[in-house]
C-alpha atoms as a PDB file:
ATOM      1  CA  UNK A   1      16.584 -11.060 -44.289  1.00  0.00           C
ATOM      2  CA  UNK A   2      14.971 -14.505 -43.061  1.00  0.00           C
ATOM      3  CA  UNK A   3      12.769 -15.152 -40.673  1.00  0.00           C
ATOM      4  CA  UNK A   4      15.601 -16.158 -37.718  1.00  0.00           C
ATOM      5  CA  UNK A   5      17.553 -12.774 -38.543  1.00  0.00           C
ATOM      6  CA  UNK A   6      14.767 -11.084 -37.904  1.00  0.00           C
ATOM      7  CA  UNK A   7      12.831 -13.528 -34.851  1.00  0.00           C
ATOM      8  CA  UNK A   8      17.048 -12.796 -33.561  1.00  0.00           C
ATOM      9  CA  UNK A   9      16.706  -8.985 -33.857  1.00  0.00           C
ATOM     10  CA  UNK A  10      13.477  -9.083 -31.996  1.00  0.00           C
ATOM     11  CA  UNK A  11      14.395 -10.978 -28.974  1.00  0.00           C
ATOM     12  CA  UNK A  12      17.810  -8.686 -28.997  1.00  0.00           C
ATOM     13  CA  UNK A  13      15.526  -5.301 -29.053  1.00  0.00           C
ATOM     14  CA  UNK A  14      13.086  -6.788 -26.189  1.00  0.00           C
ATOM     15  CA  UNK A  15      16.431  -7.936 -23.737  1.00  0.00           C
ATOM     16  CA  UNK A  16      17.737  -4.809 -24.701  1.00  0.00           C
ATOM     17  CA  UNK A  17      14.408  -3.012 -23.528  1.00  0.00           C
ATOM     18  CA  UNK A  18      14.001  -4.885 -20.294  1.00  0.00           C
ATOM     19  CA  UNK A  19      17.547  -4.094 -19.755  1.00  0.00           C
ATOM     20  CA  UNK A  20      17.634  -0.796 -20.023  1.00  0.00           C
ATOM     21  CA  UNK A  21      14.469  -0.569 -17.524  1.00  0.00           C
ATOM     22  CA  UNK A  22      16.099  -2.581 -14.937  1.00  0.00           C
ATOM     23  CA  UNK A  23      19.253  -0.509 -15.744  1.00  0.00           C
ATOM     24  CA  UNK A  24      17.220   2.622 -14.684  1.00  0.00           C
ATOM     25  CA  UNK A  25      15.134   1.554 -12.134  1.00  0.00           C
ATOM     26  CA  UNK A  26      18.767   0.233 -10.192  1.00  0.00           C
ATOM     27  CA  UNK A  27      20.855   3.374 -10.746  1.00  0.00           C
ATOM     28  CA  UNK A  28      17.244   5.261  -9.050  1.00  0.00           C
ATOM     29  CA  UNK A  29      17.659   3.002  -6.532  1.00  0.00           C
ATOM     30  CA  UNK A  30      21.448   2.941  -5.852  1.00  0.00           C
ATOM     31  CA  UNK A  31      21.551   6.774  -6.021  1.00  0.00           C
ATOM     32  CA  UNK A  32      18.585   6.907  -3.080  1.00  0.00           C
ATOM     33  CA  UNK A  33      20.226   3.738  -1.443  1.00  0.00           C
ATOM     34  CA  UNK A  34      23.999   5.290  -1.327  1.00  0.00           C
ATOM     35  CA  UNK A  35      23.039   8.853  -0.333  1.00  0.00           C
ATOM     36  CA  UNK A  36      20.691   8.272   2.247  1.00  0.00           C
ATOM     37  CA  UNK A  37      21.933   4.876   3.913  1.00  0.00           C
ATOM     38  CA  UNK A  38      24.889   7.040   5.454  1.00  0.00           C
ATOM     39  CA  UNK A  39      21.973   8.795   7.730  1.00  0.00           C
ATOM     40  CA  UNK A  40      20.660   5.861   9.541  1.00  0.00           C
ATOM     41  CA  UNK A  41      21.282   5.046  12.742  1.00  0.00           C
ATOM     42  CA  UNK A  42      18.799   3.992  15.809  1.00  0.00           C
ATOM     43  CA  UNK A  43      18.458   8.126  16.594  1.00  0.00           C
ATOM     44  CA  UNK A  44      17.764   8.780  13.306  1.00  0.00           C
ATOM     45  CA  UNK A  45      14.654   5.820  13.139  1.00  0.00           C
ATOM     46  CA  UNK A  46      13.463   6.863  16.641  1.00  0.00           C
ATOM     47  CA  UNK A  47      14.196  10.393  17.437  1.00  0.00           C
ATOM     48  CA  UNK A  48      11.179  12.964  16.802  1.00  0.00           C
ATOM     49  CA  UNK A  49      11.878  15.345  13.696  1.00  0.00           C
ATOM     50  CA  UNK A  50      13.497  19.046  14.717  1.00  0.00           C
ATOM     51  CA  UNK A  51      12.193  21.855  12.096  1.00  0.00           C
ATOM     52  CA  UNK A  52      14.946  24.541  12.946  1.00  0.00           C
ATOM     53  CA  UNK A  53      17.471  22.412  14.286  1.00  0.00           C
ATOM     54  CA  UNK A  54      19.638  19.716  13.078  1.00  0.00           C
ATOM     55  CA  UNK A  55      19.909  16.083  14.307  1.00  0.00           C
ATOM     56  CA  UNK A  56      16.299  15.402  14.153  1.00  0.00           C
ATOM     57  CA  UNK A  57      14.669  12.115  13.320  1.00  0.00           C
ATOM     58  CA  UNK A  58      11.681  10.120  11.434  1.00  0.00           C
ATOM     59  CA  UNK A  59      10.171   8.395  14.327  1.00  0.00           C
ATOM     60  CA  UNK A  60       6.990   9.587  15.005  1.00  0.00           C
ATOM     61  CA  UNK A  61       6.686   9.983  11.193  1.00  0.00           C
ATOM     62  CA  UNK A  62       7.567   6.392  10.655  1.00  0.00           C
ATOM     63  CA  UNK A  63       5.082   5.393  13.540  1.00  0.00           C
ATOM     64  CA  UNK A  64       2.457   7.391  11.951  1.00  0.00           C
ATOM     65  CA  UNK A  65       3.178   5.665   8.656  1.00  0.00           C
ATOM     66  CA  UNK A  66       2.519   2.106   9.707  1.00  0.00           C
ATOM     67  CA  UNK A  67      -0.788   3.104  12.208  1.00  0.00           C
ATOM     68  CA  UNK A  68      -2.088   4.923   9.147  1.00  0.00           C
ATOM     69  CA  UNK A  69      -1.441   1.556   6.940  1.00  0.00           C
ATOM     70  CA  UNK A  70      -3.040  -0.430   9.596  1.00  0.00           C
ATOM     71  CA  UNK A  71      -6.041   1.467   9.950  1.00  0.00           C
ATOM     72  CA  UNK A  72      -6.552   1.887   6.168  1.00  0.00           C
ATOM     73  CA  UNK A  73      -6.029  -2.032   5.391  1.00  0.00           C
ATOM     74  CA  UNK A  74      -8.198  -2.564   8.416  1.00  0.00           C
ATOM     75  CA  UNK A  75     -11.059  -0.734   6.866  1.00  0.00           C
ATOM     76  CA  UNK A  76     -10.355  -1.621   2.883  1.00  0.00           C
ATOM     77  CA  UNK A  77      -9.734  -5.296   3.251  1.00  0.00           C
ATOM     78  CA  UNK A  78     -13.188  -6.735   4.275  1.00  0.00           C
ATOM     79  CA  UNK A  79     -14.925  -4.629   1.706  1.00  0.00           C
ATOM     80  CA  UNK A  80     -12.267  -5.769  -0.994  1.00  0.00           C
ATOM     81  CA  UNK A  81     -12.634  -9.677   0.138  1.00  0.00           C
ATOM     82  CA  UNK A  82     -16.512  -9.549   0.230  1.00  0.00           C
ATOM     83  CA  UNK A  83     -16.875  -7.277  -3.568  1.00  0.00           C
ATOM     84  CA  UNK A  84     -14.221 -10.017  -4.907  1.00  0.00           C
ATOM     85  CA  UNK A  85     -15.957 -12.888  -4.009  1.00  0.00           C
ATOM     86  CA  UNK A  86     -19.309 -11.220  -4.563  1.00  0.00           C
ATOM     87  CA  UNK A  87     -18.018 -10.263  -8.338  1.00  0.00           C
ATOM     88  CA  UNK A  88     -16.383 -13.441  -9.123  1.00  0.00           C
ATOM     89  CA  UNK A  89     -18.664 -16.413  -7.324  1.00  0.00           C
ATOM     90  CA  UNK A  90     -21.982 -15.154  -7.172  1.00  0.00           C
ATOM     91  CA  UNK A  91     -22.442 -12.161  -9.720  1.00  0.00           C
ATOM     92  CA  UNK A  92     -23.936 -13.135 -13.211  1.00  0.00           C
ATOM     93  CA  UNK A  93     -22.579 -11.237 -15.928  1.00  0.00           C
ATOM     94  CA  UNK A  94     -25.107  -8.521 -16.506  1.00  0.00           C
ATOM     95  CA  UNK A  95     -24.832  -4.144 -16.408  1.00  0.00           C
ATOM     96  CA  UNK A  96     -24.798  -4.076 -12.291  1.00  0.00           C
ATOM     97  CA  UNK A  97     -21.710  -6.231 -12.231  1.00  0.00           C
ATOM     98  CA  UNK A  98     -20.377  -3.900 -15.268  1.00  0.00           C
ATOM     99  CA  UNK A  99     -20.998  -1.036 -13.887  1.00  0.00           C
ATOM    100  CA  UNK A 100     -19.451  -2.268 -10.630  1.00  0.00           C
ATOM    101  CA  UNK A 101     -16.442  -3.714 -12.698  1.00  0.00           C
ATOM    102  CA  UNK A 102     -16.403  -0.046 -14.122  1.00  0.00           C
ATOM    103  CA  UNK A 103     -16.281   2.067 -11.165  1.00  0.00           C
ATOM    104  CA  UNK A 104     -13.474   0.246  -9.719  1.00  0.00           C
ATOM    105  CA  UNK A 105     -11.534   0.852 -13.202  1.00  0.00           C
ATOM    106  CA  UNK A 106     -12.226   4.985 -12.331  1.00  0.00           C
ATOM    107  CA  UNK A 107     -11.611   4.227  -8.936  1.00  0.00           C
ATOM    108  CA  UNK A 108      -8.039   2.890 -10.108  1.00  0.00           C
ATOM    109  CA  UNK A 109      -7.129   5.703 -12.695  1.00  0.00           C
ATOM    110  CA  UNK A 110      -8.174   8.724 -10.698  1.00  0.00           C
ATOM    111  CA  UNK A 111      -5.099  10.543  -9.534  1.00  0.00           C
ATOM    112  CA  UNK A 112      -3.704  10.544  -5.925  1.00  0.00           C
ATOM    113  CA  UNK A 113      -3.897  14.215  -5.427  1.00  0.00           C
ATOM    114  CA  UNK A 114      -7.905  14.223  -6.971  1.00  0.00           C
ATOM    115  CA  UNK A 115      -8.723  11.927  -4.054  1.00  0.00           C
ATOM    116  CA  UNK A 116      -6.941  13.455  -1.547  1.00  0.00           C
ATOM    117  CA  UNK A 117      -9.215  16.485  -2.348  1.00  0.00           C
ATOM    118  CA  UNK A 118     -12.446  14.435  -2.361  1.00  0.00           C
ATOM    119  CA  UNK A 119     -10.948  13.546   0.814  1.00  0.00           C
ATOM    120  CA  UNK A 120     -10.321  16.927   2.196  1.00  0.00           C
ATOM    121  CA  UNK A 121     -13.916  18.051   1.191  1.00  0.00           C
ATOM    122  CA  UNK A 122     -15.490  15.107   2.364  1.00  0.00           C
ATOM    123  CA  UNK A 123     -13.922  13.705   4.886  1.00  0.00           C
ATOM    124  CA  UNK A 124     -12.084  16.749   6.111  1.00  0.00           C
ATOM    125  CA  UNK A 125     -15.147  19.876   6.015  1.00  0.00           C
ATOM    126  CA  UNK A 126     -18.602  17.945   5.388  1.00  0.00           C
ATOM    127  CA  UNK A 127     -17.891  14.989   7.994  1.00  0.00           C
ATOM    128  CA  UNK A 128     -15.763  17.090  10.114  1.00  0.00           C
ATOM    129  CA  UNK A 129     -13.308  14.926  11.199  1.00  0.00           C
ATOM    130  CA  UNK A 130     -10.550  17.201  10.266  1.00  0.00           C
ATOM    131  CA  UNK A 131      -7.093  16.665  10.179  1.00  0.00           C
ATOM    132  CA  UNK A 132      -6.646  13.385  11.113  1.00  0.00           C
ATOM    133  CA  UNK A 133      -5.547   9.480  11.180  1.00  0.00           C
ATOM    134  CA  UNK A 134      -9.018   8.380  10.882  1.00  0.00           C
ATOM    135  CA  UNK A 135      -9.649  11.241   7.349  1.00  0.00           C
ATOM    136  CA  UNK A 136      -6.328   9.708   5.891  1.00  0.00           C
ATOM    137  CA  UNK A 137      -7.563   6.378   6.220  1.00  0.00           C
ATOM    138  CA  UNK A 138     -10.545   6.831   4.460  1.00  0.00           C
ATOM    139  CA  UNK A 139      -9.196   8.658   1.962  1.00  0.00           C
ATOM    140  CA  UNK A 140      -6.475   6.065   1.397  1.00  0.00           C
ATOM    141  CA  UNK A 141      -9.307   2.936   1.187  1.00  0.00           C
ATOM    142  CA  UNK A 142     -10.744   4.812  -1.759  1.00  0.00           C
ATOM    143  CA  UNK A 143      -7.421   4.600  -3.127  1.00  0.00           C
ATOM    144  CA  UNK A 144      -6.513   0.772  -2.180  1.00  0.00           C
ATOM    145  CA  UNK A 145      -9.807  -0.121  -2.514  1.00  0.00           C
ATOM    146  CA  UNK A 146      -9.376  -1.009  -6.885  1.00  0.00           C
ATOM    147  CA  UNK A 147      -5.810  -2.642  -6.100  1.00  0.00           C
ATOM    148  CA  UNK A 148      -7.080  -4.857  -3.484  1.00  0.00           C
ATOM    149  CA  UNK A 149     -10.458  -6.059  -5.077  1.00  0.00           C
ATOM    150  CA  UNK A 150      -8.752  -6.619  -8.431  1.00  0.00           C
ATOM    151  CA  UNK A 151      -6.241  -8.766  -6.856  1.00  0.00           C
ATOM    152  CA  UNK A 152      -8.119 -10.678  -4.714  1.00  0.00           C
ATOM    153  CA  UNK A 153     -10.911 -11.610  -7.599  1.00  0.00           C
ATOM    154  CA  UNK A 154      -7.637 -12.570  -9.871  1.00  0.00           C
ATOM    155  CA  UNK A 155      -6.190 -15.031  -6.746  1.00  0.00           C
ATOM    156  CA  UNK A 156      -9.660 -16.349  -6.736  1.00  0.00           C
ATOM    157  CA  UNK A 157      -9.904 -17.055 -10.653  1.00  0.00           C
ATOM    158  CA  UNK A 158      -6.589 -18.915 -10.415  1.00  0.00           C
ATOM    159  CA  UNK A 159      -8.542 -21.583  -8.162  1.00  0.00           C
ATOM    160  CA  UNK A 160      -9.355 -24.662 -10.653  1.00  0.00           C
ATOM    161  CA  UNK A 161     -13.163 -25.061 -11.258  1.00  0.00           C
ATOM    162  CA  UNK A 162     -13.066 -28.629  -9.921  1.00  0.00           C
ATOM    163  CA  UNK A 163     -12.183 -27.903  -6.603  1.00  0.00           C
ATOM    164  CA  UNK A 164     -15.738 -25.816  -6.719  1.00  0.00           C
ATOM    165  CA  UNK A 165     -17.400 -28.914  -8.224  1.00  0.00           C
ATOM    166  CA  UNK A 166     -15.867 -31.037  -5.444  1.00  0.00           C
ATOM    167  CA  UNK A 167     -16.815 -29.181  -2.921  1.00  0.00           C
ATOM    168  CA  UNK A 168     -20.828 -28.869  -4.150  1.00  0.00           C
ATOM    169  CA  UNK A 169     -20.140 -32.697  -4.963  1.00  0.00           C
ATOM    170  CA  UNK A 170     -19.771 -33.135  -1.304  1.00  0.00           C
ATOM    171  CA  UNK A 171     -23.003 -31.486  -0.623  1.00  0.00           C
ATOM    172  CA  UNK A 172     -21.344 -28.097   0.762  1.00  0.00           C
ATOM    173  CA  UNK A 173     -23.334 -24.827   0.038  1.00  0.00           C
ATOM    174  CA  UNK A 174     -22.006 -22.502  -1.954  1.00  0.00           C
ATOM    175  CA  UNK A 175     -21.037 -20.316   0.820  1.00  0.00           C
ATOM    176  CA  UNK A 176     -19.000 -22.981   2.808  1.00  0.00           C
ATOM    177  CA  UNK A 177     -17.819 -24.021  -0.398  1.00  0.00           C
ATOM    178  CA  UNK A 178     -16.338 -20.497  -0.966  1.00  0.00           C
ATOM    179  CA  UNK A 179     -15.027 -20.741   2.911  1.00  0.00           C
ATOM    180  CA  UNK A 180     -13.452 -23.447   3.356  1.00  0.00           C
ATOM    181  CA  UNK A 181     -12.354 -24.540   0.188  1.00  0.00           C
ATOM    182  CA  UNK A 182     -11.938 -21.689  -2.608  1.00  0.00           C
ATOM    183  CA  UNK A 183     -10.452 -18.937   0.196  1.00  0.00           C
ATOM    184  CA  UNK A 184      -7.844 -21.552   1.740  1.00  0.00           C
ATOM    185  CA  UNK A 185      -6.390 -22.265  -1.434  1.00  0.00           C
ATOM    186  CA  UNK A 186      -5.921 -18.633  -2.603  1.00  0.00           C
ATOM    187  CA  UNK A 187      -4.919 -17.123   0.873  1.00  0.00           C
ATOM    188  CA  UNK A 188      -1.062 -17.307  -0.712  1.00  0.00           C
ATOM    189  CA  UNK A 189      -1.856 -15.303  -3.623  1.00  0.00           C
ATOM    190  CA  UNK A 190      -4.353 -12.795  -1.238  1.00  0.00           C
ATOM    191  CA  UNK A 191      -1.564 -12.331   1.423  1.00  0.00           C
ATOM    192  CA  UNK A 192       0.616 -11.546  -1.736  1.00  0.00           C
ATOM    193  CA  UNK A 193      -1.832  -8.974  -2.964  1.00  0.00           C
ATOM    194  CA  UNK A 194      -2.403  -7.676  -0.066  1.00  0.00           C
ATOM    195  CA  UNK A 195       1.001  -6.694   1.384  1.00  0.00           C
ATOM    196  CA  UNK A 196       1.583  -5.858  -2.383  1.00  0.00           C
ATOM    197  CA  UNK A 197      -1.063  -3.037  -2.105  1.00  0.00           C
ATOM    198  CA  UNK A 198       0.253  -2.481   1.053  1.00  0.00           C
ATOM    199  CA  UNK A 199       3.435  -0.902   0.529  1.00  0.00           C
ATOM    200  CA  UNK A 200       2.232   1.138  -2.288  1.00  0.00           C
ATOM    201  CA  UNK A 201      -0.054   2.828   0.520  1.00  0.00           C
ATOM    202  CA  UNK A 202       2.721   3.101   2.538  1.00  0.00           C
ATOM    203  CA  UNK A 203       4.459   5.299   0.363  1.00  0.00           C
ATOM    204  CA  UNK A 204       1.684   7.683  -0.742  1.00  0.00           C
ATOM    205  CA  UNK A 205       1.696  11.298  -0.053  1.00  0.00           C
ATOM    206  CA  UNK A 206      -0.207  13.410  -2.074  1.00  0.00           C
ATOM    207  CA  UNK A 207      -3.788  11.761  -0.864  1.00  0.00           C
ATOM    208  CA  UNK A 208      -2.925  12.235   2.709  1.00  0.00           C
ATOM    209  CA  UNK A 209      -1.346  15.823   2.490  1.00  0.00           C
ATOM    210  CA  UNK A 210      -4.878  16.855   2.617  1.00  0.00           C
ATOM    211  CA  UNK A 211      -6.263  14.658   4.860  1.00  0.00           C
ATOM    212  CA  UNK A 212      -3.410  13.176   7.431  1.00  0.00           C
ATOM    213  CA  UNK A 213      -2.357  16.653   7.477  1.00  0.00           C
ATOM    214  CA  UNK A 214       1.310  18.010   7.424  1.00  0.00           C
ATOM    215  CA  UNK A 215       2.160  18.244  11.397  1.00  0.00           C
ATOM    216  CA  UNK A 216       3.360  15.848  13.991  1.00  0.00           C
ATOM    217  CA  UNK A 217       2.321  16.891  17.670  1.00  0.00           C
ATOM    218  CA  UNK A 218       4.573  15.516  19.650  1.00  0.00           C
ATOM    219  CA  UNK A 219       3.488  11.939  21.069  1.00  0.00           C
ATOM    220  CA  UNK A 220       3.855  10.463  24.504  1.00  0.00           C
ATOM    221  CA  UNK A 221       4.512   6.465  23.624  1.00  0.00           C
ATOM    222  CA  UNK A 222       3.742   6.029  26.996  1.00  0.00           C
ATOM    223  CA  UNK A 223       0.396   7.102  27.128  1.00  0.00           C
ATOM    224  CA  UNK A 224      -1.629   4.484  25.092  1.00  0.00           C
ATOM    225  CA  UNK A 225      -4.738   6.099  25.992  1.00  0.00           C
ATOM    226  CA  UNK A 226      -6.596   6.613  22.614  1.00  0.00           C
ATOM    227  CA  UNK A 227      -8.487   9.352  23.446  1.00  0.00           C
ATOM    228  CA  UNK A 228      -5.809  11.536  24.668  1.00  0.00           C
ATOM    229  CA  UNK A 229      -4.376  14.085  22.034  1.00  0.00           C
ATOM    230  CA  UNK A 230      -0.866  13.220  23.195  1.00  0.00           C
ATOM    231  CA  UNK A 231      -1.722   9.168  22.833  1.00  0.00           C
ATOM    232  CA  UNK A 232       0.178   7.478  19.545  1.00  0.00           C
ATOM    233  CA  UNK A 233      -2.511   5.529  18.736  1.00  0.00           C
ATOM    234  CA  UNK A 234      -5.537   8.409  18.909  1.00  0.00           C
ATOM    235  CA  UNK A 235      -7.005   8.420  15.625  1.00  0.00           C
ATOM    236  CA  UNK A 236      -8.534  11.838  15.460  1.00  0.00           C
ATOM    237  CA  UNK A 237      -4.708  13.623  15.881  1.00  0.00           C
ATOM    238  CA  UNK A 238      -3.056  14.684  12.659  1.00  0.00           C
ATOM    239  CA  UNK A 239      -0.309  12.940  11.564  1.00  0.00           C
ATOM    240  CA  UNK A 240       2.428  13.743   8.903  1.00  0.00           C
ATOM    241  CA  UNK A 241       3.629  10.439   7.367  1.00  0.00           C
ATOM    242  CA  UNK A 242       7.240   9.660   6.249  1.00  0.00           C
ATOM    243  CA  UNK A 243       6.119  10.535   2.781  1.00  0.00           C
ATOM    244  CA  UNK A 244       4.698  13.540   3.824  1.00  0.00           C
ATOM    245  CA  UNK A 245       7.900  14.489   5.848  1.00  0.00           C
ATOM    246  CA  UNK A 246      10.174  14.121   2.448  1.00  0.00           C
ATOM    247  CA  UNK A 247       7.738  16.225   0.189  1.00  0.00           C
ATOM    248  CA  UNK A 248       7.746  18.764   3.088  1.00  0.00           C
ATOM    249  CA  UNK A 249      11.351  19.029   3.510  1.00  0.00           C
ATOM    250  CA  UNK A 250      11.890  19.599  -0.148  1.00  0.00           C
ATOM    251  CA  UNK A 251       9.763  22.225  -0.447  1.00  0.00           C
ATOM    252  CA  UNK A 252      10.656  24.344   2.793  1.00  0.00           C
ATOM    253  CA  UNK A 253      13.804  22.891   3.452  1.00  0.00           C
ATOM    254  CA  UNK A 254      13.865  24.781   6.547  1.00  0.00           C
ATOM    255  CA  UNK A 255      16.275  22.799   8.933  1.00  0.00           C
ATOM    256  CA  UNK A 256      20.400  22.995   8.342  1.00  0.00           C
ATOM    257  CA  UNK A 257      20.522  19.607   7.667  1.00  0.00           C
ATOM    258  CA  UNK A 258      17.300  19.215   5.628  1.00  0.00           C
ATOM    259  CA  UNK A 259      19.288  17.430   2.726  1.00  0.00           C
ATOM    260  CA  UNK A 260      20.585  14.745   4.902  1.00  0.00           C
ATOM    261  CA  UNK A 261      16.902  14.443   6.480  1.00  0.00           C
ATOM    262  CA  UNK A 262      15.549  14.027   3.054  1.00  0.00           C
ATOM    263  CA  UNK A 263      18.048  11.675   1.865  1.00  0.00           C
ATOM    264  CA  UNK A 264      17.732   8.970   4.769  1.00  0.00           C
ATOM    265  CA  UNK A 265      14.157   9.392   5.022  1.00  0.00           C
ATOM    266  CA  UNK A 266      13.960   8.557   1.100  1.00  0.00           C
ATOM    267  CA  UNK A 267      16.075   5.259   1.787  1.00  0.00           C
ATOM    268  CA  UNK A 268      13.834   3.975   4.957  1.00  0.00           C
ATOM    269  CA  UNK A 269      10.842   4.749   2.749  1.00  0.00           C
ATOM    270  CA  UNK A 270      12.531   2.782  -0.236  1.00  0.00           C
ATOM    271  CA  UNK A 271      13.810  -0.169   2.110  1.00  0.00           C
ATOM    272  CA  UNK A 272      10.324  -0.604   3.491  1.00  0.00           C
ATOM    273  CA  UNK A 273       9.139  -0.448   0.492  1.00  0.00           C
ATOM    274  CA  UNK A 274      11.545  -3.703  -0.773  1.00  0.00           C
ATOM    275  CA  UNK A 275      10.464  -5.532   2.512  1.00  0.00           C
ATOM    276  CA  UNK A 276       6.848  -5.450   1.584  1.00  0.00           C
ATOM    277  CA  UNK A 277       7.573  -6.525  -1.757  1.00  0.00           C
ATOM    278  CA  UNK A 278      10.167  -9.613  -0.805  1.00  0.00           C
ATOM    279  CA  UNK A 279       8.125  -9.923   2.219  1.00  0.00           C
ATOM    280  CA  UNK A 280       5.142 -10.595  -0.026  1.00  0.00           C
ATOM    281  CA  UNK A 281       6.869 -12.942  -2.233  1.00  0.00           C
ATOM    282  CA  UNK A 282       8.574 -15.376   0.479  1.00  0.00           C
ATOM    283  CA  UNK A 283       5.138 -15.747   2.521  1.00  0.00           C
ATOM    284  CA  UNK A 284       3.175 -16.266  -0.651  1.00  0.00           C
ATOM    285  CA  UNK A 285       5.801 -18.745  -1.708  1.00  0.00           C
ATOM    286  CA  UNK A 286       5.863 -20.625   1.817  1.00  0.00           C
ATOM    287  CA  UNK A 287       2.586 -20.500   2.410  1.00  0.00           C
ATOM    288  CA  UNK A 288       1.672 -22.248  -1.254  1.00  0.00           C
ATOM    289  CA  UNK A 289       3.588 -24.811  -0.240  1.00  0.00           C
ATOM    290  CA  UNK A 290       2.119 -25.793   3.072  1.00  0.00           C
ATOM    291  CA  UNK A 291      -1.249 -25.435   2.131  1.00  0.00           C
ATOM    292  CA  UNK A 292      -0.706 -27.598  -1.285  1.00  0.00           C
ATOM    293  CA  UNK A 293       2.101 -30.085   0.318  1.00  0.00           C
ATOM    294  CA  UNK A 294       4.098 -29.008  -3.176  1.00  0.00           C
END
């Protein structure tokens, strides 16, 4: 056998491997898509959830969902922005900046369900915020914290060493250098990252099962009042997010229509999902191009 036979066999087995991925990952997502698509309507997106009655919906769920994401990319993205640009433009490469680099490589492996718990105990008992937004949050910037700092220090490697060089050429600091030169020019890639890491927080359970909580007091959206109970956006309330609401209905399944439930809430968690991730893509996309004039 020559060496085209077998360079012809090779790229054959790896098409055939990426095939049979994609081939997978779109009959997971056609099976979710078909079965729960039928359930959606504008009662189903809006209406409050019904445990021993049929005809409930995902809406306070789904609001809870997107506070929680705000809150937790509220508190997760400064800290990611300043440890990127700490690591990548001012750290020297010596054992605090590997053990930093470290930590955030545990921090990304652990488990979901092991930082919900350090959550719960933390968060939950010691600080005594209970079941709540604002424990959930936390608990889900340990979690995003890895994603988001590794992606933000990779958008600022992919910035060309001249344009730093330029910039101290014109007599900036390093500091304004980094501000209004080096962060400009990655903010496509960042925004990508970002909204990236944001929709695989928005579809995380197991960490906020023990810290979010699994209820969902009934809200008054006309109450904006954060420190009432009844308020949507109170922080200290527990709230069960649309994840939450799927792994719950699987496991009592105590509503007549609890199938049905579970199958549209899968395909609203799945389309938001695909939003982030095209969303992500067309503003990175648009937004390279007016900041570079390509």
């Amino acid at each position: 056998m020559n060496s085209k036979t077998q360079n012809k066999m090779a790229i054959g087995a790896l098409y055939g491997i990426a095939g049979f991925v994609v081939l997978i990952l779109l009959a997971l997502l056609g099976y979710i898509l078909i079965s729960g698509t039928p359930q959606l309507s504008w009662h189903f997106l809006t209406a409050p959830a019904k445990a021993f009655l049929k005809g409930g919906g995902v809406g306070v769920q789904l609001f809870n969902s997107f506070y929680l994401l705000f809150l937790a990319m509220l508190i997760s993205f400064p800290i990611a922005l300043g440890a990127a640009i700490y690591l990548y433009e001012y750290a020297k490469n010596n054992w605090l900046t590997t053990t930093i680099r470290t930590a955030i490589e545990i921090l990304s492996s652990l488990p979901s369900v092991v930082v919900g718990l350090f959550g719960f105990l933390f968060f939950v008992v010691k600080l005594r915020l209970g079941f709540s937004i604002l424990s959930g949050a936390f608990a889900l910037t340990f979690f995003n914290l890895p994603l988001l700092t590794r992606s933000i220090e990779d958008s600022l490697r992919t910035i060309s060493e001249t344009q730093r060089e330029g910039g101290l050429a014109l007599g900036l600091s390093r500091w304004e250098t980094v501000t209004k030169v080096i962060l400009p020019a990655a903010v496509p890639s960042i925004l990508t990252g970002v909204i990236l890491s944001a929709g695989r927080v928005f579809g995380e359970a197991a960490a906020l099962i023990y810290t979010a909580g699994q209820s969902a007091p009934a809200l008054n959206f006309m109450d904006w009042n954060p420190f009432n109970i009844s308020s949507p956006l109170n922080p200290m309330r527990p709230a069960e997010t649309l994840a939450v609401h799927i792994w719950k209905i699987n496991s009592e399944g105590i509503m007549p229509d609890a199938k049905a439930i579970s199958s549209g809430s899968s395909a609203v968690l799945v389309l938001a999902i695909l939003i982030f991730n095209f969303a992500a893509r067309y503003l990175g996309k648009r937004l390279y191009k007016r900041l570079t004039s390509a």
